[in-house]
Every structure is written in structure tokens, then in C-alpha cells.
Protein backbone atom coordinates (compact mmCIF):
# COMPACT_ATOMS: atom_id res chain seq x y z
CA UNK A 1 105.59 -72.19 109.04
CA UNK A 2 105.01 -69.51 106.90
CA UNK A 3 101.06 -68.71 105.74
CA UNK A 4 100.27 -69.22 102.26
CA UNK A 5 99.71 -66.37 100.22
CA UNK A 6 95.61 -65.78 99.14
CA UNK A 7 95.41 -64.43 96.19
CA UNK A 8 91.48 -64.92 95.24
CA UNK A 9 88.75 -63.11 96.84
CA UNK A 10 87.18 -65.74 98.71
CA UNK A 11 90.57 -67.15 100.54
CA UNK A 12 91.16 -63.41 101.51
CA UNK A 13 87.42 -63.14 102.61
CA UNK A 14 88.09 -66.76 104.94
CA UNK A 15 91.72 -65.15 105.66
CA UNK A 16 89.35 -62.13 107.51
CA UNK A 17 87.15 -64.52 108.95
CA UNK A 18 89.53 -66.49 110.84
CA UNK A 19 91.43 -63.25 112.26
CA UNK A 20 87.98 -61.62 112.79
CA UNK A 21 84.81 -64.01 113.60
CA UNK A 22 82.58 -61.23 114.27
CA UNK A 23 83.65 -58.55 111.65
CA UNK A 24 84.35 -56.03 114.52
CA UNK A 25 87.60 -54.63 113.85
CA UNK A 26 87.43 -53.27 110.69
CA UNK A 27 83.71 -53.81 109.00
CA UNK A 28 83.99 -53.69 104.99
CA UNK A 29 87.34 -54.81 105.01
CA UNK A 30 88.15 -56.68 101.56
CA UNK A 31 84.64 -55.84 100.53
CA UNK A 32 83.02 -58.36 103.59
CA UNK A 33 79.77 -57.86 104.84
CA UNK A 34 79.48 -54.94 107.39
CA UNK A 35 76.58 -56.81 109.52
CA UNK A 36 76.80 -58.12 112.78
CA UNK A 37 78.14 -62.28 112.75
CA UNK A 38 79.13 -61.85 109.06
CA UNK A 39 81.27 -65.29 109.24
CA UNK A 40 78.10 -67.41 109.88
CA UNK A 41 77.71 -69.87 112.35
CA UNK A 42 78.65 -69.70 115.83
């Protein structure tokens, strides 16, 4: 199955989220928070 592409801000911003729960790869990275458990809970 090939991923749907995500073209508005906020599906990219989940899109980071899901590869990167706690933002430690690349911090900033299509404008995201650079603080420490930026995807929320858990």
C-alpha cells in the first residue's frame, strides 16, 4: 500500500509525529516544536 500524500501542514506535522514520537531526530523539522515530548501524550 502506498502512503497518501500530505499536503497541509498539520498531516505533515502528524506524518513527523508518527515517524518521530519524541522529536529527537531532527527537532524543527516542518516547523514542529523543538521541546522535549512535542507529540503529546505518552
Amino acid at each position: 500500500m502506498t502512503p497518501t500524500p500530505r499536503t497541509s501542514s498539520g498531516l505533515l506535522a502528524g506524518f513527523y509525529r508518527e515517524l518521530d514520537p519524541t522529536n529527537t531526530f531532527n527537532p524543527g523539522i516542518g516547523h514542529t516544536s523543538k521541546k522535549k515530548h512535542w507529540g503529546g501524550c505518552c
